[in-house]
PDB file of N, CA and C in Angstrom:
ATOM      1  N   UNK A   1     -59.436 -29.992   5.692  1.00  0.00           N
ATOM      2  CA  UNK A   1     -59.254 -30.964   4.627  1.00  0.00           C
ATOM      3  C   UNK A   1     -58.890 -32.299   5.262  1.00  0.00           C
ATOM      4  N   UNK A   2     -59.732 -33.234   4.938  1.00  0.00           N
ATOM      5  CA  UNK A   2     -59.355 -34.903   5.728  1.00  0.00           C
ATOM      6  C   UNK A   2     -59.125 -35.639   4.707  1.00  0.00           C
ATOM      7  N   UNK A   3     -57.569 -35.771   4.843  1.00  0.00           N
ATOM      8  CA  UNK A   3     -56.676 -36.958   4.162  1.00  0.00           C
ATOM      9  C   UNK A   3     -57.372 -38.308   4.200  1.00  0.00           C
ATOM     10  N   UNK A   4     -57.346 -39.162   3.290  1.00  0.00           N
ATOM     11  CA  UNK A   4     -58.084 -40.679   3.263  1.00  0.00           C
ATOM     12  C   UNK A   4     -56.693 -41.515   3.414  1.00  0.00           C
ATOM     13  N   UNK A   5     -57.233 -42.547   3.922  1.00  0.00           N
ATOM     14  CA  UNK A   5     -56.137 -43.481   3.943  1.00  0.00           C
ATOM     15  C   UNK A   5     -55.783 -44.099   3.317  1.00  0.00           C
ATOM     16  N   UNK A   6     -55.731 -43.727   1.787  1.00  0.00           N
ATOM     17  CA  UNK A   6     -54.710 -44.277   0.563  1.00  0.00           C
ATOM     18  C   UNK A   6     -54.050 -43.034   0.186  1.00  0.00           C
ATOM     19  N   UNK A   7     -54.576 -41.806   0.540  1.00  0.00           N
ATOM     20  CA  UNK A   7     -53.589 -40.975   0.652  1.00  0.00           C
ATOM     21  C   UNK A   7     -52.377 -40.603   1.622  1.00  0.00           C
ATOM     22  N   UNK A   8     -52.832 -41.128   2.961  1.00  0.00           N
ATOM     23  CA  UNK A   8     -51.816 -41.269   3.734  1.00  0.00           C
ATOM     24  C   UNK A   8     -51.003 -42.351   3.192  1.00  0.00           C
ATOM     25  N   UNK A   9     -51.561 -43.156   3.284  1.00  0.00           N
ATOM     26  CA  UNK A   9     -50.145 -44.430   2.380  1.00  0.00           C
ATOM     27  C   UNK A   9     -49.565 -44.131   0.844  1.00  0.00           C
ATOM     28  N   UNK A  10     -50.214 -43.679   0.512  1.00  0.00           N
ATOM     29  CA  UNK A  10     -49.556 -42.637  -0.639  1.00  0.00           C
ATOM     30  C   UNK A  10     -48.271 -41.797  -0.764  1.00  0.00           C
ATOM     31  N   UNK A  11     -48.677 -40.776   0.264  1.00  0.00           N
ATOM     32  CA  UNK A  11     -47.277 -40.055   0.974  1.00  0.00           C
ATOM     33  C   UNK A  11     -46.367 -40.832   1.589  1.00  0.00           C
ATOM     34  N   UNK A  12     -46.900 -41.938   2.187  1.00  0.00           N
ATOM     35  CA  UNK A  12     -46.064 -42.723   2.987  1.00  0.00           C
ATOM     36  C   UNK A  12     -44.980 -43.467   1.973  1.00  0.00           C
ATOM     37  N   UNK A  13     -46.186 -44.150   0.650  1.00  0.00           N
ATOM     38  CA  UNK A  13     -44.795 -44.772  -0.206  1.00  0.00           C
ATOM     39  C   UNK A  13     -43.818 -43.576  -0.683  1.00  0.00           C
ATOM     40  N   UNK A  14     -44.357 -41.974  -0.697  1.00  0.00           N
ATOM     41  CA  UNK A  14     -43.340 -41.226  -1.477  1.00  0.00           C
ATOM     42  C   UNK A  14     -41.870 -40.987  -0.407  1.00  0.00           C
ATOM     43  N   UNK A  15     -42.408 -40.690   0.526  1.00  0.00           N
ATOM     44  CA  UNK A  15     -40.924 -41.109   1.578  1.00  0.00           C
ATOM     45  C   UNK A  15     -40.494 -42.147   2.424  1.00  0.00           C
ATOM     46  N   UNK A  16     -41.069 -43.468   1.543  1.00  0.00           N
ATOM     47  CA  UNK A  16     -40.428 -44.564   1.510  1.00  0.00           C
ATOM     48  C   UNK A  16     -40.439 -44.805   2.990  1.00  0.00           C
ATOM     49  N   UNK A  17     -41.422 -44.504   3.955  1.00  0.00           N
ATOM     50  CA  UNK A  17     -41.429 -44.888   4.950  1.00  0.00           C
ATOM     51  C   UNK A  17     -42.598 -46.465   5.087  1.00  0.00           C
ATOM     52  N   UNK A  18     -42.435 -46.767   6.134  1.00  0.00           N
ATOM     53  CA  UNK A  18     -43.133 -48.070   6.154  1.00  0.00           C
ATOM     54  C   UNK A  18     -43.830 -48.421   7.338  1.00  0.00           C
ATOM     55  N   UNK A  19     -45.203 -48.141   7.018  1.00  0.00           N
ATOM     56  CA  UNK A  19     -46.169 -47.680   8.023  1.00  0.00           C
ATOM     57  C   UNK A  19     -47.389 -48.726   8.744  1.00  0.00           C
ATOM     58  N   UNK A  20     -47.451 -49.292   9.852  1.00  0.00           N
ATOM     59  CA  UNK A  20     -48.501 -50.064  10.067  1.00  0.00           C
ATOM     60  C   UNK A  20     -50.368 -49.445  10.383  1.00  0.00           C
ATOM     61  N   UNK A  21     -50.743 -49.867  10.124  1.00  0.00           N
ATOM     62  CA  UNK A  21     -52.050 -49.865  10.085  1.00  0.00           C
ATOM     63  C   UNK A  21     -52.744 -48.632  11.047  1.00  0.00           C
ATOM     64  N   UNK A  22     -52.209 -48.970  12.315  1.00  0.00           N
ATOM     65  CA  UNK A  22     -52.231 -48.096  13.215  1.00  0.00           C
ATOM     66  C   UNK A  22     -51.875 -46.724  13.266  1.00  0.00           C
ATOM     67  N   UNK A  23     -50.300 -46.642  12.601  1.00  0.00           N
ATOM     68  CA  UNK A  23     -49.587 -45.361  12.179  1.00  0.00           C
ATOM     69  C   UNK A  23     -50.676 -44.719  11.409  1.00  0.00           C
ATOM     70  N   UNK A  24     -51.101 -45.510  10.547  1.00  0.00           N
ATOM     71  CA  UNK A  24     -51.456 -44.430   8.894  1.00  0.00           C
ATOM     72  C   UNK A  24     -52.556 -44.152   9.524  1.00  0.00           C
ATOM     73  N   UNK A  25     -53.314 -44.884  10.399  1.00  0.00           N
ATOM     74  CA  UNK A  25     -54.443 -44.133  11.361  1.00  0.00           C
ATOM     75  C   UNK A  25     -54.405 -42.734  12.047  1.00  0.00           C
ATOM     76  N   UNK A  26     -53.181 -43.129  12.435  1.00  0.00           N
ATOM     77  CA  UNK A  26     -52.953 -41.708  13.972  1.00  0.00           C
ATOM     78  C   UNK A  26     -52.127 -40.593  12.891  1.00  0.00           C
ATOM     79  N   UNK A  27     -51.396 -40.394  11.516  1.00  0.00           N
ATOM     80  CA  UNK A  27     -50.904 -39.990  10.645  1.00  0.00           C
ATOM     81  C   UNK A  27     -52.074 -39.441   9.981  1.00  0.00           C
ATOM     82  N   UNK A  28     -52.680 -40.136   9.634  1.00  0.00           N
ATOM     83  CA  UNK A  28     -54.203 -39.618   8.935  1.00  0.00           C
ATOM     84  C   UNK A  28     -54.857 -38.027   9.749  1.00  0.00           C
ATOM     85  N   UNK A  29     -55.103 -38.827  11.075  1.00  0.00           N
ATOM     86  CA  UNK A  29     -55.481 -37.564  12.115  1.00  0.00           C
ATOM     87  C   UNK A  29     -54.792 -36.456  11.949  1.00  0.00           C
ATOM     88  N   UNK A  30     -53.406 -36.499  12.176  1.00  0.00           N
ATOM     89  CA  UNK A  30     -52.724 -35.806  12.646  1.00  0.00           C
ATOM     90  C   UNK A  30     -52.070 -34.841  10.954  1.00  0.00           C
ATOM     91  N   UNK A  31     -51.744 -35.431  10.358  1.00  0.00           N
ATOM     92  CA  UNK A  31     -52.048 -34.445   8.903  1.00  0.00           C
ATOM     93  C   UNK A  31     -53.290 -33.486   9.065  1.00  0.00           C
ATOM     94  N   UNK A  32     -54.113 -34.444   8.592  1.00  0.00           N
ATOM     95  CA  UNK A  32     -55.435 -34.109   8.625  1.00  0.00           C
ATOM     96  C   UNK A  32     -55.971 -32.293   9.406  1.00  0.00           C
ATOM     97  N   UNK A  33     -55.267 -32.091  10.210  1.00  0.00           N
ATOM     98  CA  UNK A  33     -54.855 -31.633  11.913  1.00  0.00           C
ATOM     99  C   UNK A  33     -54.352 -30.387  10.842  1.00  0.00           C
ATOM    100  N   UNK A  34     -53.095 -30.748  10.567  1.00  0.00           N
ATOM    101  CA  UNK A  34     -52.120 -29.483  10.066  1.00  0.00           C
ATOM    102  C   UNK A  34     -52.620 -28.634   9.095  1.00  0.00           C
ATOM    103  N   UNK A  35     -53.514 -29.700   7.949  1.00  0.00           N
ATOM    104  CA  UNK A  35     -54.208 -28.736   6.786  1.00  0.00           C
ATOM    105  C   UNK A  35     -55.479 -28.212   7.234  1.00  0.00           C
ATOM    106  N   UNK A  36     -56.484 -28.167   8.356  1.00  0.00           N
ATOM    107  CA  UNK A  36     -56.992 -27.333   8.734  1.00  0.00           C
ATOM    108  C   UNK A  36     -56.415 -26.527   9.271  1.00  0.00           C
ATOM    109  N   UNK A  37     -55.851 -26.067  10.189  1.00  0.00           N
ATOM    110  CA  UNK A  37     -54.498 -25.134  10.263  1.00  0.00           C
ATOM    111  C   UNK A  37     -54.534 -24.297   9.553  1.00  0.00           C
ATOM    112  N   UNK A  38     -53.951 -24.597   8.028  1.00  0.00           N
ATOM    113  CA  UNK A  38     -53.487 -23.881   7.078  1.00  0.00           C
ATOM    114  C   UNK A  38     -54.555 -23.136   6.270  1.00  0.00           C
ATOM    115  N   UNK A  39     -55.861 -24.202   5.896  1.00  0.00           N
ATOM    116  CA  UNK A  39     -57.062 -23.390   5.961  1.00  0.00           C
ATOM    117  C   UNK A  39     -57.256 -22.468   6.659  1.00  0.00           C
ATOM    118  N   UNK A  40     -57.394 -22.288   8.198  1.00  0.00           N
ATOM    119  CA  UNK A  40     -57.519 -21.240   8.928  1.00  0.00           C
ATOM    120  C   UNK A  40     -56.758 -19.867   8.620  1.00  0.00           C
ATOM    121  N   UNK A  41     -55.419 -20.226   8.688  1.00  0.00           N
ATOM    122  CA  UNK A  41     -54.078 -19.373   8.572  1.00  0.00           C
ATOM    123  C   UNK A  41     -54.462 -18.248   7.373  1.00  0.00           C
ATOM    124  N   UNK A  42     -55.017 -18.981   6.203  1.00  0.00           N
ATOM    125  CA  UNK A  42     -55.056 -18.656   4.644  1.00  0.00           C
ATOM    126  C   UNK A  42     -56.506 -17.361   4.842  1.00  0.00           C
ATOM    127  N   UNK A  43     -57.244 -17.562   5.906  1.00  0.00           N
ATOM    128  CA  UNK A  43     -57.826 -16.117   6.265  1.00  0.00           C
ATOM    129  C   UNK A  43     -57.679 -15.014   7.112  1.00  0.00           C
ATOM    130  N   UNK A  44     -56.324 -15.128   7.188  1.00  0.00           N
ATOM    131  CA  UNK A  44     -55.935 -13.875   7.749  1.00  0.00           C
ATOM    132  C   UNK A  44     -55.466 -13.000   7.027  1.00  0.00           C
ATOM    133  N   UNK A  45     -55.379 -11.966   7.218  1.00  0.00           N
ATOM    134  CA  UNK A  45     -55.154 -10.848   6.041  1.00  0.00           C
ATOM    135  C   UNK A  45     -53.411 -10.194   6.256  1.00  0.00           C
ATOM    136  N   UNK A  46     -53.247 -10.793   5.000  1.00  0.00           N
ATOM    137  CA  UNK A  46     -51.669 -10.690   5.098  1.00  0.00           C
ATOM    138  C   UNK A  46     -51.190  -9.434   4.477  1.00  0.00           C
ATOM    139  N   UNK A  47     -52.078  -8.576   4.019  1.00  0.00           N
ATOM    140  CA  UNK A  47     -51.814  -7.568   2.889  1.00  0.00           C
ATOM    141  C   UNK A  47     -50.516  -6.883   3.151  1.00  0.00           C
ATOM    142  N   UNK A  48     -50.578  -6.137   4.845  1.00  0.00           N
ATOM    143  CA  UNK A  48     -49.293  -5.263   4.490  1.00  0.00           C
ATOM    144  C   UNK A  48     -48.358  -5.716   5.662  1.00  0.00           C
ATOM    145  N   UNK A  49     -47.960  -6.986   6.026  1.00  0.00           N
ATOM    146  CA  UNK A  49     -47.198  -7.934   6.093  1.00  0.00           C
ATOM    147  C   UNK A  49     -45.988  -8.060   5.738  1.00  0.00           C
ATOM    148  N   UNK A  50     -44.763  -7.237   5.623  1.00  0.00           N
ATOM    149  CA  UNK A  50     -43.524  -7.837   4.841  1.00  0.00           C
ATOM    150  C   UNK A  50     -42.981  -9.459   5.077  1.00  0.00           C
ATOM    151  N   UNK A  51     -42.683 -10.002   3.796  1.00  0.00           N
ATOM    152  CA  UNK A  51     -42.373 -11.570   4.271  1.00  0.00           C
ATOM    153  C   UNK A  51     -40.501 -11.349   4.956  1.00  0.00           C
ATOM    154  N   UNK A  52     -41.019 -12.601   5.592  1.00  0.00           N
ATOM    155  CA  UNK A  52     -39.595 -12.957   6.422  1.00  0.00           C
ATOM    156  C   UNK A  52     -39.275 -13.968   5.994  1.00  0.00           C
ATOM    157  N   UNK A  53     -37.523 -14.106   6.386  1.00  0.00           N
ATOM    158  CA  UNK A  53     -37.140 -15.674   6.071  1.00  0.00           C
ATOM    159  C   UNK A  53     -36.849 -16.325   7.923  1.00  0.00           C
ATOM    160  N   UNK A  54     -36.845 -15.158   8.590  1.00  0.00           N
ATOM    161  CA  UNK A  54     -36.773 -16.149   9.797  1.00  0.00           C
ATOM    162  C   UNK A  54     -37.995 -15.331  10.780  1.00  0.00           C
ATOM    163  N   UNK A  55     -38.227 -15.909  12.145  1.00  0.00           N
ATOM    164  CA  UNK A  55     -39.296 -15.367  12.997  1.00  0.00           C
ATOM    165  C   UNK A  55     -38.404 -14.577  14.038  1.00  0.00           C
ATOM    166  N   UNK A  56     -37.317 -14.666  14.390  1.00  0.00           N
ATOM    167  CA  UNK A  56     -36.370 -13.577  15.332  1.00  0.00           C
ATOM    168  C   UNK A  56     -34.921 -13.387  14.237  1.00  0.00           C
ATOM    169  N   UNK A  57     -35.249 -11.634  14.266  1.00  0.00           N
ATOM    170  CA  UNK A  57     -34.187 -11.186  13.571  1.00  0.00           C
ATOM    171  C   UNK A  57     -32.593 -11.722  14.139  1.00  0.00           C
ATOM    172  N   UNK A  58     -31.819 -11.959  12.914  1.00  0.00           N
ATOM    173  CA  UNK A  58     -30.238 -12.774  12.999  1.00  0.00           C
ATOM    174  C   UNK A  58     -29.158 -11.171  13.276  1.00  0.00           C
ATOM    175  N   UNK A  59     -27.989 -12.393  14.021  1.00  0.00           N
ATOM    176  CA  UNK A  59     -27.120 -10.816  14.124  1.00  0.00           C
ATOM    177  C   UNK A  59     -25.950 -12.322  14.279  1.00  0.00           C
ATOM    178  N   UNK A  60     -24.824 -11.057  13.945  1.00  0.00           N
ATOM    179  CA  UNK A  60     -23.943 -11.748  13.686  1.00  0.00           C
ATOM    180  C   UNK A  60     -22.902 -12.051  14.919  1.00  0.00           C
ATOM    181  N   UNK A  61     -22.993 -13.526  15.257  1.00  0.00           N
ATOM    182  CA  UNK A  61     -22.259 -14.148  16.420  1.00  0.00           C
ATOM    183  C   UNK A  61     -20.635 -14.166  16.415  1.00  0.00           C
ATOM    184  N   UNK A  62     -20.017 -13.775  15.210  1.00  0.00           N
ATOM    185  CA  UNK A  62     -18.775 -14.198  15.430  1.00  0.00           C
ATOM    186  C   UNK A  62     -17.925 -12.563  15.585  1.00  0.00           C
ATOM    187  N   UNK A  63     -16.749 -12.266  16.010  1.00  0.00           N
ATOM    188  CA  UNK A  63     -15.815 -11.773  16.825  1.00  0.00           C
ATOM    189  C   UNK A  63     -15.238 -11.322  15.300  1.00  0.00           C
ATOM    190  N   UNK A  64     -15.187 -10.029  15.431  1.00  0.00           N
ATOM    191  CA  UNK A  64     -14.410  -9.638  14.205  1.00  0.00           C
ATOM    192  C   UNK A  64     -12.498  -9.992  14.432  1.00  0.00           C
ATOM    193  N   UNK A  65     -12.104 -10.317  13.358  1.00  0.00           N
ATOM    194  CA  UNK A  65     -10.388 -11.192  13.152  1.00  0.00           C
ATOM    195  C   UNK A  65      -9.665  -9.779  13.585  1.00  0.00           C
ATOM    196  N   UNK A  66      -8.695  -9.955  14.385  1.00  0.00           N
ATOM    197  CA  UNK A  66      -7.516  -9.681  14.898  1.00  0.00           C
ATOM    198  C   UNK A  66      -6.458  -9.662  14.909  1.00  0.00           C
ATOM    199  N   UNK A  67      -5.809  -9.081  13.930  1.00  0.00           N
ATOM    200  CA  UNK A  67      -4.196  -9.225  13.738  1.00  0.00           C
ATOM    201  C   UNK A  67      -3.567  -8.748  14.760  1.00  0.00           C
ATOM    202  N   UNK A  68      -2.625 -10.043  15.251  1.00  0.00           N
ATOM    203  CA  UNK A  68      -1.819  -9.976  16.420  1.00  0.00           C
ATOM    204  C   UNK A  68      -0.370 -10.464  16.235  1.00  0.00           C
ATOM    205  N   UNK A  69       0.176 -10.419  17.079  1.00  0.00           N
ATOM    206  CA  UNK A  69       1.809 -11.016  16.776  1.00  0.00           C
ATOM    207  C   UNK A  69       1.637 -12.659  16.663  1.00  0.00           C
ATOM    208  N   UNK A  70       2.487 -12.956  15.889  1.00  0.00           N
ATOM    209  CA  UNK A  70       2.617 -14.549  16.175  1.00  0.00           C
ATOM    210  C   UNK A  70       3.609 -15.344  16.390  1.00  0.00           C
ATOM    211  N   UNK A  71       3.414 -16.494  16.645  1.00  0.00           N
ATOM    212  CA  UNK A  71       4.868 -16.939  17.563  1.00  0.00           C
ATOM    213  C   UNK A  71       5.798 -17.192  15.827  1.00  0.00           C
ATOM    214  N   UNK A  72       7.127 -17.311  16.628  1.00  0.00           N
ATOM    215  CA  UNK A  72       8.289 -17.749  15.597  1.00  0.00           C
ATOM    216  C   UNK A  72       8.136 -19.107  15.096  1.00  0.00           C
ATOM    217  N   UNK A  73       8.605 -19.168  14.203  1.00  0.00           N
ATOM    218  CA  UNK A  73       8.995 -20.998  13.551  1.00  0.00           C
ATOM    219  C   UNK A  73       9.861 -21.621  14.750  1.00  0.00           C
ATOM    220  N   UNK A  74      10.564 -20.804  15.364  1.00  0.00           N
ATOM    221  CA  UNK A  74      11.644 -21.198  16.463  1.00  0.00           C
ATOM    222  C   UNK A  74      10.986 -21.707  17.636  1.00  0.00           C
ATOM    223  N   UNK A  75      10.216 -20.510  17.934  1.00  0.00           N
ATOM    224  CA  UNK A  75       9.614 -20.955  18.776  1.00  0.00           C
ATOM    225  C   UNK A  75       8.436 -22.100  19.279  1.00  0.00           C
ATOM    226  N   UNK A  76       7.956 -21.880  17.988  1.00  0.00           N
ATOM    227  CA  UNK A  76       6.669 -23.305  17.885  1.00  0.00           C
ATOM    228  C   UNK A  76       7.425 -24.814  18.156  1.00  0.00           C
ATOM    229  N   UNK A  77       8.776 -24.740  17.235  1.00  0.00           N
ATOM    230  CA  UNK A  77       9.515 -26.105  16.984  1.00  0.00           C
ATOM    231  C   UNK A  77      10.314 -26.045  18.009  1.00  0.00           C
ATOM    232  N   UNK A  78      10.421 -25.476  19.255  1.00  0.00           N
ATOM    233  CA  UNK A  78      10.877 -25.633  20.295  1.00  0.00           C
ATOM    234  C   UNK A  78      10.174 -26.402  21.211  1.00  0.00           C
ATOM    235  N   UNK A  79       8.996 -26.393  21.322  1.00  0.00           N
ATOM    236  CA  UNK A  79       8.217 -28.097  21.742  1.00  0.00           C
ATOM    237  C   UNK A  79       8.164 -29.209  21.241  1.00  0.00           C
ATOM    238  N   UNK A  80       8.642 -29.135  20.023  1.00  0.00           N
ATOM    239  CA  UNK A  80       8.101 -30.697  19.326  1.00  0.00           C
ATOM    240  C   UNK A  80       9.599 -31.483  19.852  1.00  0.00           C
ATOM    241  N   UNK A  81       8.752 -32.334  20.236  1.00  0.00           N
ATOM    242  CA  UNK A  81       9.698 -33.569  20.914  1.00  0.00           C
ATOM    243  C   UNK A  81      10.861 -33.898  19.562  1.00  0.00           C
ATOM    244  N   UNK A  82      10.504 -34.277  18.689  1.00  0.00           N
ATOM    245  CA  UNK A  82      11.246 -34.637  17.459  1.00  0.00           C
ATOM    246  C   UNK A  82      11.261 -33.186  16.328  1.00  0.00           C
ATOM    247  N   UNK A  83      12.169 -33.039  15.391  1.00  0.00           N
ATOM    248  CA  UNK A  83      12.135 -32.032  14.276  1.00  0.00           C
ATOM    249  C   UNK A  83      13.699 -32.189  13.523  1.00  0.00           C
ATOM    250  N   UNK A  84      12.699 -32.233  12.511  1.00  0.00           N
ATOM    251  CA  UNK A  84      13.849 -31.796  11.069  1.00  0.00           C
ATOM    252  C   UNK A  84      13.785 -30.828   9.828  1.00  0.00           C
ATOM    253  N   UNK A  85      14.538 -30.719   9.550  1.00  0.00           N
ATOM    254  CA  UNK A  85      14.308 -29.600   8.277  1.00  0.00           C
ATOM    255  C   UNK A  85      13.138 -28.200   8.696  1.00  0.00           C
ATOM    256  N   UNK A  86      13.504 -27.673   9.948  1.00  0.00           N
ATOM    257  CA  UNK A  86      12.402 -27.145  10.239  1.00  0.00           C
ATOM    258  C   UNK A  86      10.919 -27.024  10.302  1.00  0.00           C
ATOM    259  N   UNK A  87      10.926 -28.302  10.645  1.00  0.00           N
ATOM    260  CA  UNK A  87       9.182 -29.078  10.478  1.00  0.00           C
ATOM    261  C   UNK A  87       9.413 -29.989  11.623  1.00  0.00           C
ATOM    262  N   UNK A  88       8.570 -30.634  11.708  1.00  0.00           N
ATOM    263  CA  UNK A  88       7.674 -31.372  12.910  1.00  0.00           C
ATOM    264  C   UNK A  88       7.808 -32.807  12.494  1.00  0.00           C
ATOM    265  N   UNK A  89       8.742 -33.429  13.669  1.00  0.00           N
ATOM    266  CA  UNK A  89       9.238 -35.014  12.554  1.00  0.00           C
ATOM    267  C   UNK A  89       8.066 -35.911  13.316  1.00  0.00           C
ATOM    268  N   UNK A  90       7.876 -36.785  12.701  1.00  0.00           N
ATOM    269  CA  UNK A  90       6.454 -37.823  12.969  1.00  0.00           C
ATOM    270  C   UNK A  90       6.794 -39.125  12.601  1.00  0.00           C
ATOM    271  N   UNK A  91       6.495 -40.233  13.271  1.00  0.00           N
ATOM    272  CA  UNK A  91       6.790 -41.373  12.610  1.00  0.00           C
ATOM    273  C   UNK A  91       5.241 -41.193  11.664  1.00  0.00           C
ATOM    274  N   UNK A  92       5.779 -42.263  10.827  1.00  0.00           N
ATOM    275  CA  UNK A  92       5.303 -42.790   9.608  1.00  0.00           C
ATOM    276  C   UNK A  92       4.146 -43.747   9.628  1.00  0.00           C
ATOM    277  N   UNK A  93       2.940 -43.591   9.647  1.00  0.00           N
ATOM    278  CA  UNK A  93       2.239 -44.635   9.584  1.00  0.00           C
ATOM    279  C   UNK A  93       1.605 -45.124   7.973  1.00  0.00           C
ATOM    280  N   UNK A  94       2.478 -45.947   7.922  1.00  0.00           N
ATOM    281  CA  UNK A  94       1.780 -46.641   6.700  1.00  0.00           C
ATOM    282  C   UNK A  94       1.295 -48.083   6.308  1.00  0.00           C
ATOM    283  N   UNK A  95       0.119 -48.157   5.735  1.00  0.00           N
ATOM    284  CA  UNK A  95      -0.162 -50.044   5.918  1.00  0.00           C
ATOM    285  C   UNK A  95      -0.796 -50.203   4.344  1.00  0.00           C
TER     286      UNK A  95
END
């Protein structure tokens, strides 16, 4: 299927991109390019095919949670340079 070049500038005004002469040339091609492609693709026989949502099966990356001991209130507020009321004293930035 070969896109014309008021259809490339067509698409072009729909995502507001802003295209010189040249572009909508080499854009033209290169569309042009992808929907034969898809023509092709559209005769292969997909019958018993299950669809996918991805091309390499997902597994799960994260580290199952761990309940462990945790430090004291004492102990945490034993670094902070400053503390009051059992909290973490901070100057104030306000403007």
């Amino acid at each position: 299927m070969k896109l014309s070049y008021e259809q490339v500038r067509h698409i072009a005004w729909l995502a507001r991109l802003g295209l010189s002469e040249e572009e909508v040339e080499k854009f033209s091609l290169q569309l042009s390019n992808i929907l034969e492609n898809f023509e092709i693709l559209k005769e292969v026989d997909t019958t018993n095919v299950p669809p996918a949502t991805h091309t390499i099966p997902l597994k799960n990356v994260f580290r199952k949670d761990k309940v462990a001991e945790s430090y004291s209130q004492t102990e945490i507020l034993s670094n902070a340079p400053r503390q009051a009321e059992k909290c973490f004293k901070v100057q104030a930035i306000l403007e």
